[in-house]
N, C-alpha and C. Protein backbone atom coordinates (compact mmCIF):
# COMPACT_ATOMS: atom_id res chain seq x y z
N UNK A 1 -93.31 -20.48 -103.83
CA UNK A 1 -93.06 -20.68 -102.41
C UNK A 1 -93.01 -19.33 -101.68
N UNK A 2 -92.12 -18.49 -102.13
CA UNK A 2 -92.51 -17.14 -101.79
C UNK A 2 -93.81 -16.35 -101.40
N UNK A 3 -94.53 -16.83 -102.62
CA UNK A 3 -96.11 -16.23 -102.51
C UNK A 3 -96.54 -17.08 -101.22
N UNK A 4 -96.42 -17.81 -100.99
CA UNK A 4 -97.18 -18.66 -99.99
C UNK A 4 -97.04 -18.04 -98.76
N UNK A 5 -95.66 -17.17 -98.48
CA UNK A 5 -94.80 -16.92 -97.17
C UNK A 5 -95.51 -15.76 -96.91
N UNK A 6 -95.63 -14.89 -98.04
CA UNK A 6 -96.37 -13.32 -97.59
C UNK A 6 -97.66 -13.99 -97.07
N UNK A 7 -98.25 -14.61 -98.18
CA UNK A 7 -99.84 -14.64 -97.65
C UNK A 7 -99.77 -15.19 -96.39
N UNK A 8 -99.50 -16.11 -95.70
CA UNK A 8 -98.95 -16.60 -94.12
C UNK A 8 -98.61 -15.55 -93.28
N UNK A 9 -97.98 -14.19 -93.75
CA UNK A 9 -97.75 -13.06 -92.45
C UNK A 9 -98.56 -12.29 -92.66
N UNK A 10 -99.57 -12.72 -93.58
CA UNK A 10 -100.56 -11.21 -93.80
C UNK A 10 -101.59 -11.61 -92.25
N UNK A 11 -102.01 -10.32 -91.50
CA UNK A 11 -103.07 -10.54 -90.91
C UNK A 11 -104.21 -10.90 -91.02
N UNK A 12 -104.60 -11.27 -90.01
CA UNK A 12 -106.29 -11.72 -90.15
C UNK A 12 -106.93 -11.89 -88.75
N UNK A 13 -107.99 -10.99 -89.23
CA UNK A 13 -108.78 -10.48 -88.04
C UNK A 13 -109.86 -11.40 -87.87
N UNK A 14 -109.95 -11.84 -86.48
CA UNK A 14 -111.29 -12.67 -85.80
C UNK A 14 -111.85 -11.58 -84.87
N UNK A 15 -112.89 -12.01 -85.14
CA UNK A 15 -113.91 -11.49 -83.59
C UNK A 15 -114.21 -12.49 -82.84
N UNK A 16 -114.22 -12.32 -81.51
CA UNK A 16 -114.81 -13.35 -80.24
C UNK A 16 -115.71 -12.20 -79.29
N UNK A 17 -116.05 -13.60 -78.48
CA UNK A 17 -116.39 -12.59 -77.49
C UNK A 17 -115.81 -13.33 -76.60
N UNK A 18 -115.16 -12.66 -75.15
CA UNK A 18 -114.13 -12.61 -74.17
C UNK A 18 -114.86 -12.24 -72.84
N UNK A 19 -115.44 -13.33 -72.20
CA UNK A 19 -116.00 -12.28 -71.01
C UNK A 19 -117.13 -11.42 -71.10
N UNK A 20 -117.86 -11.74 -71.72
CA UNK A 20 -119.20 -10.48 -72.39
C UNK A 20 -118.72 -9.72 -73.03
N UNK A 21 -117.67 -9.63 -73.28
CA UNK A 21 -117.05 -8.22 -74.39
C UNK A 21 -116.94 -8.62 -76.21
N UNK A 22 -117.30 -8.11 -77.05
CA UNK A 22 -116.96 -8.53 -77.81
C UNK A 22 -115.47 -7.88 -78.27
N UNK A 23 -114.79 -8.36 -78.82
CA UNK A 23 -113.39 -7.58 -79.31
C UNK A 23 -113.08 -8.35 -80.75
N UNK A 24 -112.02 -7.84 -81.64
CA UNK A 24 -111.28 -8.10 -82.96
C UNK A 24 -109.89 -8.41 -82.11
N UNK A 25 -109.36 -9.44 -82.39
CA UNK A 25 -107.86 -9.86 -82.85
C UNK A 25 -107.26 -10.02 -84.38
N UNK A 26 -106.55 -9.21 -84.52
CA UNK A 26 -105.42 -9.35 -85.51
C UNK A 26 -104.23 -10.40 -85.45
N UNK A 27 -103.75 -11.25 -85.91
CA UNK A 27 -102.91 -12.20 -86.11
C UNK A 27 -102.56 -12.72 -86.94
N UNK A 28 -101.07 -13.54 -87.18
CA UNK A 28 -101.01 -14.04 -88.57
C UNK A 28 -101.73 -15.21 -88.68
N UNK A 29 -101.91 -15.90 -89.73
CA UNK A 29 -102.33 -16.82 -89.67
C UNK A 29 -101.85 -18.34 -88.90
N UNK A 30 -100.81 -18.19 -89.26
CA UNK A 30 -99.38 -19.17 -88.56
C UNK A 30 -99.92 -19.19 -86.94
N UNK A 31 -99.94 -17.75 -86.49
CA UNK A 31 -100.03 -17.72 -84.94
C UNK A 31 -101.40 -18.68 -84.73
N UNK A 32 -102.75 -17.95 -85.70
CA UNK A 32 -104.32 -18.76 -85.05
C UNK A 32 -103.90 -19.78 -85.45
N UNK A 33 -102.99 -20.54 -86.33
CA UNK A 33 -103.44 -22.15 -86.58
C UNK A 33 -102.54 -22.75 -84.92
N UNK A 34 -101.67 -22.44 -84.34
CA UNK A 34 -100.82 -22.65 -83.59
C UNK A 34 -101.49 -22.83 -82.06
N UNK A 35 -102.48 -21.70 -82.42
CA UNK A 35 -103.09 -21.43 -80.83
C UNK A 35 -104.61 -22.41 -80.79
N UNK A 36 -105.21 -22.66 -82.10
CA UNK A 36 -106.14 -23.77 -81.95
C UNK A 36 -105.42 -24.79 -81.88
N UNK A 37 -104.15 -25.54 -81.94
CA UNK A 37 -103.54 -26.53 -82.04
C UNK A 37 -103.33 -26.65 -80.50
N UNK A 38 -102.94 -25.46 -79.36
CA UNK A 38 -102.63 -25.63 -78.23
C UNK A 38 -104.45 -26.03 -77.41
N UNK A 39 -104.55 -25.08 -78.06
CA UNK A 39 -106.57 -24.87 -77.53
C UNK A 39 -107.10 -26.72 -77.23
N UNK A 40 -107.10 -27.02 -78.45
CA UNK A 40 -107.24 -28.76 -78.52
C UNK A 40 -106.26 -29.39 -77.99
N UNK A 41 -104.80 -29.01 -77.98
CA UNK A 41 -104.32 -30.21 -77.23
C UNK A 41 -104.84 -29.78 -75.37
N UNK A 42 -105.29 -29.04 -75.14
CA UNK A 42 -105.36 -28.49 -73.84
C UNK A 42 -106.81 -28.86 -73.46
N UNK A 43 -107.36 -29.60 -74.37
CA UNK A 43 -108.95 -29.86 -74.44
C UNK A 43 -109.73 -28.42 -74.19
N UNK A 44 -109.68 -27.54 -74.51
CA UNK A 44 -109.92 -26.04 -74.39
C UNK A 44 -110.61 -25.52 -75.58
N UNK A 45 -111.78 -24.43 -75.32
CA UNK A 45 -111.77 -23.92 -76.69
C UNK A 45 -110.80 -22.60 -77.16
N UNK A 46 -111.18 -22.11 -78.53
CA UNK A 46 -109.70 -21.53 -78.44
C UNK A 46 -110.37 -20.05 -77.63
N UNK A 47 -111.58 -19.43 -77.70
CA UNK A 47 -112.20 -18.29 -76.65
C UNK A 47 -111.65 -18.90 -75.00
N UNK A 48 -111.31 -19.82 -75.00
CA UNK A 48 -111.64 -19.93 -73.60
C UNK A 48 -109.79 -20.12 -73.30
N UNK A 49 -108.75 -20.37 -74.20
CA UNK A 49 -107.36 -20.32 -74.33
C UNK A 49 -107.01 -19.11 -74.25
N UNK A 50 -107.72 -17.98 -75.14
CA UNK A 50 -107.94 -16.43 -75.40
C UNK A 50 -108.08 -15.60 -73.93
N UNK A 51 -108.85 -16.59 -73.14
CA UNK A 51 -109.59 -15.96 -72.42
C UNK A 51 -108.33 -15.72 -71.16
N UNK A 52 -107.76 -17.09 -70.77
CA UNK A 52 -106.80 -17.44 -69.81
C UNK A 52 -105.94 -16.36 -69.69
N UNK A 53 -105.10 -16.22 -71.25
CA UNK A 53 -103.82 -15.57 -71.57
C UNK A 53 -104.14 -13.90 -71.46
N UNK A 54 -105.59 -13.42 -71.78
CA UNK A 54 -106.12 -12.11 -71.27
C UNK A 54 -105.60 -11.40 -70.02
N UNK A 55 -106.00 -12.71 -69.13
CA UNK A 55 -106.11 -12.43 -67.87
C UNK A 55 -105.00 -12.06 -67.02
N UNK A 56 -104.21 -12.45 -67.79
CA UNK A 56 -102.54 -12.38 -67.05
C UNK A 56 -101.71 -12.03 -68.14
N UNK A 57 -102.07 -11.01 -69.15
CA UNK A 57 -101.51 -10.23 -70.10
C UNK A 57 -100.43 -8.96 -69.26
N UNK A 58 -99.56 -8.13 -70.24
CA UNK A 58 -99.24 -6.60 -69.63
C UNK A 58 -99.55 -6.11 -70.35
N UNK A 59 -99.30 -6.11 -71.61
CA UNK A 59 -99.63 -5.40 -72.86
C UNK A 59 -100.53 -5.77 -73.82
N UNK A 60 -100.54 -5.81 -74.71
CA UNK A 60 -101.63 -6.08 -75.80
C UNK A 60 -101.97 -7.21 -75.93
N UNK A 61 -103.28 -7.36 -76.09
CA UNK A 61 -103.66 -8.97 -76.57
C UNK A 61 -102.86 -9.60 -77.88
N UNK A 62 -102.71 -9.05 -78.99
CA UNK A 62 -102.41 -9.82 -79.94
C UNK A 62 -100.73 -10.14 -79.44
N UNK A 63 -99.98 -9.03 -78.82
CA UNK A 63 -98.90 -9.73 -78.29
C UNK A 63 -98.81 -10.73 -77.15
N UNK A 64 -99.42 -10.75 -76.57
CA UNK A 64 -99.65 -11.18 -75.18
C UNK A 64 -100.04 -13.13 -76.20
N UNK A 65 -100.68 -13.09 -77.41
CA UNK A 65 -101.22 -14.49 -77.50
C UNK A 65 -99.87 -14.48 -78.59
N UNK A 66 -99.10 -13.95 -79.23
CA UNK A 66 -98.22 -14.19 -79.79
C UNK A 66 -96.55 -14.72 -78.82
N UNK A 67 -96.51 -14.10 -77.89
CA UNK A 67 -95.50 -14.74 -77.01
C UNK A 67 -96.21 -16.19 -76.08
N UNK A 68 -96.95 -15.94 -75.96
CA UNK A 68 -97.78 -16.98 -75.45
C UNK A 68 -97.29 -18.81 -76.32
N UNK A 69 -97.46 -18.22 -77.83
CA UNK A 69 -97.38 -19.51 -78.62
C UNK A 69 -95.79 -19.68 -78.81
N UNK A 70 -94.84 -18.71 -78.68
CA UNK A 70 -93.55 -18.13 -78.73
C UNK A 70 -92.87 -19.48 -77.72
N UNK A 71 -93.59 -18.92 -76.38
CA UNK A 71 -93.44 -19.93 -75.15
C UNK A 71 -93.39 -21.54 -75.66
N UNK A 72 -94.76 -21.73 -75.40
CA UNK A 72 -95.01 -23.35 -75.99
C UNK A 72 -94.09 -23.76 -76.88
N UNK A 73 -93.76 -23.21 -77.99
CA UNK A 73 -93.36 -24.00 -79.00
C UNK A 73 -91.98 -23.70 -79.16
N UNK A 74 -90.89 -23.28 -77.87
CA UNK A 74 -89.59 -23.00 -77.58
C UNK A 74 -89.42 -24.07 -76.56
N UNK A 75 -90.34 -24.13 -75.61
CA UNK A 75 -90.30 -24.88 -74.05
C UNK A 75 -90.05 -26.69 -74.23
């Protein structure tokens, strides 16, 4: 059970593209399964969920989509 917990906070990097840009996100895994879960319930894809939370970021993307799911799943 242990082993299971590290491998779950280890990162993992996606690429998208955002707006014509291409970029890498780092995240745990926990966070991407969380944010395609919002993506679909929002009928959204998850680039285009990515895209929203960009836009009205302050700081970093990978934080910016990590409080993001922080939100939802406190609210």
């Amino acid at each position: 059970m242990w082993h299971e917990e590290v491998n779950s906070a280890r990162l993992k990097k996606r690429s998208l593209t955002l707006a014509g840009h291409k970029t890498s996100i780092s995240l745990e895994e926990p966070f991407w399964m969380l944010l395609k879960a919002q993506a679909f319930s929002q009928g959204k894809t998850l680039s285009s969920l990515i895209l929203e939370i960009d836009s009205s970021r302050k700081g970093s993307l990978s934080s910016a989509l990590r409080l993001y799911i922080l939100e939802k799943t406190q609210g």
